[in-house]
PDB file of N, CA and C in Angstrom:
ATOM      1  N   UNK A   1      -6.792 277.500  78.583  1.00  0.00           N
ATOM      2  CA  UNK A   1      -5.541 277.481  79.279  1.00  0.00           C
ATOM      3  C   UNK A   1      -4.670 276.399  78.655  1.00  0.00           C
ATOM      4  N   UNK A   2      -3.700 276.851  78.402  1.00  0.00           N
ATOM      5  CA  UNK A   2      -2.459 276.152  78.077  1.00  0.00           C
ATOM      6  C   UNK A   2      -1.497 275.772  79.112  1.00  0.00           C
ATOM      7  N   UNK A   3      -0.795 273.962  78.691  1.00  0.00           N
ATOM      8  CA  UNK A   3       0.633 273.883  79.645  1.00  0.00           C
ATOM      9  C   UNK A   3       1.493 273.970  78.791  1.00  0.00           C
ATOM     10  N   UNK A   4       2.573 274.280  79.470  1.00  0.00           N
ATOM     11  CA  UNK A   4       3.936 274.017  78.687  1.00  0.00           C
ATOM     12  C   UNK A   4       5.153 273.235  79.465  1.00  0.00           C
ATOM     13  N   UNK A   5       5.637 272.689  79.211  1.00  0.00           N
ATOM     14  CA  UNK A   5       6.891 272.329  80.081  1.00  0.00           C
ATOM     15  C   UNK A   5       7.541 272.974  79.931  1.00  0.00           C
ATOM     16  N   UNK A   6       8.530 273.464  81.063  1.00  0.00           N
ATOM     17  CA  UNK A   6       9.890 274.230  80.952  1.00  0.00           C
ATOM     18  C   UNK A   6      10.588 273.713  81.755  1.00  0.00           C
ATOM     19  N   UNK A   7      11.864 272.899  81.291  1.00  0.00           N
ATOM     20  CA  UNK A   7      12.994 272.632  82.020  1.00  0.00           C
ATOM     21  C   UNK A   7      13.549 273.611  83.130  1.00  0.00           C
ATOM     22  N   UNK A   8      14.077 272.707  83.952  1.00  0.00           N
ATOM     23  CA  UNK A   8      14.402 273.622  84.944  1.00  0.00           C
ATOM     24  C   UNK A   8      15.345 274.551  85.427  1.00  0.00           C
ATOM     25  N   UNK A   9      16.321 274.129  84.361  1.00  0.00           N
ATOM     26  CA  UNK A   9      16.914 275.033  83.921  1.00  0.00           C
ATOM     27  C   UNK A   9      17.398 275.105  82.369  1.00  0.00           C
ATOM     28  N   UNK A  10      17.628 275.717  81.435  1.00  0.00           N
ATOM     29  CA  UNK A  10      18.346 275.559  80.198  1.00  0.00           C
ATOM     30  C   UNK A  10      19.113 276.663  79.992  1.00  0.00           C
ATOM     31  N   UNK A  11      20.225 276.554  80.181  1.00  0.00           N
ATOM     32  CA  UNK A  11      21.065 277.941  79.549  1.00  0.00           C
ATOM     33  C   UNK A  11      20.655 277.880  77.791  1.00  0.00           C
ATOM     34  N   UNK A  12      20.307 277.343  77.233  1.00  0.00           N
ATOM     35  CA  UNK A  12      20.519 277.510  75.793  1.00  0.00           C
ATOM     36  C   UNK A  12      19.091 277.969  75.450  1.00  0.00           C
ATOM     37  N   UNK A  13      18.165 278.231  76.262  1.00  0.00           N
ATOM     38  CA  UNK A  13      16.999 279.363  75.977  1.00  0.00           C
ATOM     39  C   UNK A  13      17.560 280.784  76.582  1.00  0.00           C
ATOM     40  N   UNK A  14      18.457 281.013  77.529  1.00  0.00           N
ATOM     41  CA  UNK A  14      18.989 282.313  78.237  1.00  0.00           C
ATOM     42  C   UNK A  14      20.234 282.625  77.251  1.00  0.00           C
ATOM     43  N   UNK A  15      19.794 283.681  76.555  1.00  0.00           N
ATOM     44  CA  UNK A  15      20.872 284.588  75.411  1.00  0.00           C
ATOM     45  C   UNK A  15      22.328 284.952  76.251  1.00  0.00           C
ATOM     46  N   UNK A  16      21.913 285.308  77.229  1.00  0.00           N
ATOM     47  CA  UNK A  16      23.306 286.043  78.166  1.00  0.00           C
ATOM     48  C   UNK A  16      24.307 284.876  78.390  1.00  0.00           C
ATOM     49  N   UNK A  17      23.449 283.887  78.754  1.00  0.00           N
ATOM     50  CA  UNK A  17      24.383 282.773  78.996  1.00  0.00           C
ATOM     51  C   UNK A  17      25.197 282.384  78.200  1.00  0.00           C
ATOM     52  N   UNK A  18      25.003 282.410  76.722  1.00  0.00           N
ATOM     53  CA  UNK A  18      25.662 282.096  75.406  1.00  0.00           C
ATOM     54  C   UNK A  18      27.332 283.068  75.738  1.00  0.00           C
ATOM     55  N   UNK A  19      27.037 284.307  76.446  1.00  0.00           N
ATOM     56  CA  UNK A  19      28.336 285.386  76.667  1.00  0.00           C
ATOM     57  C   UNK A  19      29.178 284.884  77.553  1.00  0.00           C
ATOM     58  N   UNK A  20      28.464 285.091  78.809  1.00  0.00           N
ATOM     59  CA  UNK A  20      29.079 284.584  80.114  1.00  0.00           C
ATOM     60  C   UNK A  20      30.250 283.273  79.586  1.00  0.00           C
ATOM     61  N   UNK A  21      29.552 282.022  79.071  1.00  0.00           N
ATOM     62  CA  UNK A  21      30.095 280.759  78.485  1.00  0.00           C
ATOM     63  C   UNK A  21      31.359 281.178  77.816  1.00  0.00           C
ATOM     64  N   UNK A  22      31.462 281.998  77.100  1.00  0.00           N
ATOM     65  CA  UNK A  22      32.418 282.202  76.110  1.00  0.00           C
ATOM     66  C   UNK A  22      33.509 283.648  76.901  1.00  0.00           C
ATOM     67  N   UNK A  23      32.804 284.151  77.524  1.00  0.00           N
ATOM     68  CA  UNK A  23      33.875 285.387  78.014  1.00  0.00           C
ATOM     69  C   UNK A  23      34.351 284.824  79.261  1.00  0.00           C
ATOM     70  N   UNK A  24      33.910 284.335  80.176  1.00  0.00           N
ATOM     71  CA  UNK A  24      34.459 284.116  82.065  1.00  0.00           C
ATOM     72  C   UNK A  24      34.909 282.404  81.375  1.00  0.00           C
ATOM     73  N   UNK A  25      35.535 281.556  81.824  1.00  0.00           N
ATOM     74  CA  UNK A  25      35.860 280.737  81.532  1.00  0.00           C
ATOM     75  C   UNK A  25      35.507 279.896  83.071  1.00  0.00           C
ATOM     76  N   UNK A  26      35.228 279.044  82.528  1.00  0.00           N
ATOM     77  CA  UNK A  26      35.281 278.120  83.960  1.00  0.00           C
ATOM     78  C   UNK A  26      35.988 277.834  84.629  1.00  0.00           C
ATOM     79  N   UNK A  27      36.581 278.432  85.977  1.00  0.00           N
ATOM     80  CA  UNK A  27      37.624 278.190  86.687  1.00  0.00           C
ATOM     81  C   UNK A  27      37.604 278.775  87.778  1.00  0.00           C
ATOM     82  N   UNK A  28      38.232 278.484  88.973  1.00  0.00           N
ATOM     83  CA  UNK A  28      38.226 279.203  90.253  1.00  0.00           C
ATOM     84  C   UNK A  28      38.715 280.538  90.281  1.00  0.00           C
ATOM     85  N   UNK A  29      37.574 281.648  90.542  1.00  0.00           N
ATOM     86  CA  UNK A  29      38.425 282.838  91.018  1.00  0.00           C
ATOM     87  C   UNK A  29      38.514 283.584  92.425  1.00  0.00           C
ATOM     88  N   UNK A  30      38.705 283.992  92.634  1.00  0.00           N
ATOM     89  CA  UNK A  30      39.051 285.047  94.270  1.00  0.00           C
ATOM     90  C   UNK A  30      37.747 285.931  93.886  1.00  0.00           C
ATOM     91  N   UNK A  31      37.546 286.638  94.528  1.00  0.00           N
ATOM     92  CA  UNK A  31      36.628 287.881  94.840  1.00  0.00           C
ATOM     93  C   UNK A  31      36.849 289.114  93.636  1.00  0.00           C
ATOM     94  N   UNK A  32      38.270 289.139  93.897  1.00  0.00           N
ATOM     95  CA  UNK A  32      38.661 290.831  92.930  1.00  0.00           C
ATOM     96  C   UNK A  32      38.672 289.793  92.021  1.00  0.00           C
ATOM     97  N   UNK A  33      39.456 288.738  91.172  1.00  0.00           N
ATOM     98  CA  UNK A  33      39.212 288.474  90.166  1.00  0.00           C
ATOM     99  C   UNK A  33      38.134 288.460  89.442  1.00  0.00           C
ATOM    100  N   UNK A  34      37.138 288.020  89.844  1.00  0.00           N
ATOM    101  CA  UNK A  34      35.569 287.547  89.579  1.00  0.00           C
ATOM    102  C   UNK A  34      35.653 288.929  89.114  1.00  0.00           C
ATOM    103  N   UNK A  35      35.280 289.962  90.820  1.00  0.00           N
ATOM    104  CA  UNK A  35      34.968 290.895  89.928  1.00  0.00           C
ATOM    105  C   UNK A  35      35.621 292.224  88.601  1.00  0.00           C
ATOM    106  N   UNK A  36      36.942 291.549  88.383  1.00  0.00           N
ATOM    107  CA  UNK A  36      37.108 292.268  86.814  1.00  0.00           C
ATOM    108  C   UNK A  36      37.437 292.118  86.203  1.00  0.00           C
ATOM    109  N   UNK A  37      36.695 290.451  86.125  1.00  0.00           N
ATOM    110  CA  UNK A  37      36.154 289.746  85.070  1.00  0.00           C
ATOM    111  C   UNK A  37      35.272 290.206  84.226  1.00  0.00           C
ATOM    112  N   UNK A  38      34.351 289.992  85.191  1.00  0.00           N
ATOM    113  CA  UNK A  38      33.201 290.730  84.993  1.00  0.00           C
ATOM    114  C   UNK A  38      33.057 292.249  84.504  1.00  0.00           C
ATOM    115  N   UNK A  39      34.233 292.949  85.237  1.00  0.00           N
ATOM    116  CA  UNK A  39      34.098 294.304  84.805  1.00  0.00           C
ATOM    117  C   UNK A  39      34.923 294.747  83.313  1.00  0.00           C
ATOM    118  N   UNK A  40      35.499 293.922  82.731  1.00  0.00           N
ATOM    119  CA  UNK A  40      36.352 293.900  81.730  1.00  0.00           C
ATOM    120  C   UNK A  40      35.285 293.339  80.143  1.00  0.00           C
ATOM    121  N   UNK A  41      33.908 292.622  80.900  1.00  0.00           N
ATOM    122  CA  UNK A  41      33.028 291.860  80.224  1.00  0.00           C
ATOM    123  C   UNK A  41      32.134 292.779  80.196  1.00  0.00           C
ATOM    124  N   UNK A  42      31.945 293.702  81.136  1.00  0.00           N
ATOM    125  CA  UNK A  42      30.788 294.537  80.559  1.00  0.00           C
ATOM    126  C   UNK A  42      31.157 295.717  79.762  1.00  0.00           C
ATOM    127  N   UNK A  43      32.515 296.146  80.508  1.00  0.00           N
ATOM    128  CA  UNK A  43      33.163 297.502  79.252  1.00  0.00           C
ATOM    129  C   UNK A  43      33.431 297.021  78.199  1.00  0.00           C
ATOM    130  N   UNK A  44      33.134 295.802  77.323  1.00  0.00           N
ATOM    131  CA  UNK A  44      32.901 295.271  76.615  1.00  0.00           C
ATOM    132  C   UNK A  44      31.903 295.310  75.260  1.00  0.00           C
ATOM    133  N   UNK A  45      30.385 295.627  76.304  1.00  0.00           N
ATOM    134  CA  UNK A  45      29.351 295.178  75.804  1.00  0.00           C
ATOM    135  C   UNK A  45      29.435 296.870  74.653  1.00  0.00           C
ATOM    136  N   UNK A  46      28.880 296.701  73.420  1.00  0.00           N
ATOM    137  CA  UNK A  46      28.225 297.686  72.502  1.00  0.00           C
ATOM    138  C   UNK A  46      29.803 297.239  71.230  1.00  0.00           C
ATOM    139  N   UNK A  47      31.059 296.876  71.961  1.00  0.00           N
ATOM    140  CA  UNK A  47      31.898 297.335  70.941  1.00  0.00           C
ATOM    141  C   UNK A  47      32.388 295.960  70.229  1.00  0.00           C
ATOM    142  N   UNK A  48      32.897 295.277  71.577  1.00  0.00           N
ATOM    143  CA  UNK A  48      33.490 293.869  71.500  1.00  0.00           C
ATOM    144  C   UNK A  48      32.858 292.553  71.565  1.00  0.00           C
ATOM    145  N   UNK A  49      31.649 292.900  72.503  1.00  0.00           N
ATOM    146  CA  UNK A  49      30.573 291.941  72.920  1.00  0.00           C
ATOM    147  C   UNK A  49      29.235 292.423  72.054  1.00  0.00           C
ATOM    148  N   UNK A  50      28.664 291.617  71.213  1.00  0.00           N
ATOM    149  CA  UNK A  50      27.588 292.079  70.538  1.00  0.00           C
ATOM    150  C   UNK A  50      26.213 291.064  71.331  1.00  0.00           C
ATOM    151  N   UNK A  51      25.159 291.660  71.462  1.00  0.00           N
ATOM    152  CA  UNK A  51      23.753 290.744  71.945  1.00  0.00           C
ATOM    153  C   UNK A  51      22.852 291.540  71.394  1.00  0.00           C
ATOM    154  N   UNK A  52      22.469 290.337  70.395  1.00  0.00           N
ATOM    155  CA  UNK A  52      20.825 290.702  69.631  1.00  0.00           C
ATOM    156  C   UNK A  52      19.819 289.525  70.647  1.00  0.00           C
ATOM    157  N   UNK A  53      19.113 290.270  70.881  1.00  0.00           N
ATOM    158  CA  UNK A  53      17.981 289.796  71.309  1.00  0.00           C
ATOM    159  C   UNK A  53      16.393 289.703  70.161  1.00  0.00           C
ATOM    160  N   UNK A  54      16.264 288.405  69.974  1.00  0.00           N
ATOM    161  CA  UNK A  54      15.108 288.981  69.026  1.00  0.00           C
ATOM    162  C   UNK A  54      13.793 289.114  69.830  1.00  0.00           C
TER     163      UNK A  54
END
């Protein structure tokens, strides 16, 4: 058996987070904003938004 430590949190081991960081910007939004934010970020994903996962 092996330990490992793992911080308790690290965005910079979570790939998605690298997107989120760079597409939603940090700032207060309302409800509908948030969500199309978000929805503008995922019709996104394959063309504009690229994620390789290795």
């Amino acid at each position: 058996m092996r330990f490992y430590f793992l911080p308790p949190y690290g965005p910079e081991l979570n790939r998605i987070e690298m997107v989120w960081q760079k597409r939603l910007p940090f700032q207060s939004y309302t409800l509908i904003e948030l969500e199309q934010a978000i929805d503008k970020i995922e019709a996104g994903f394959g063309s504009e938004h690229q994620l390789t996962l290795c």
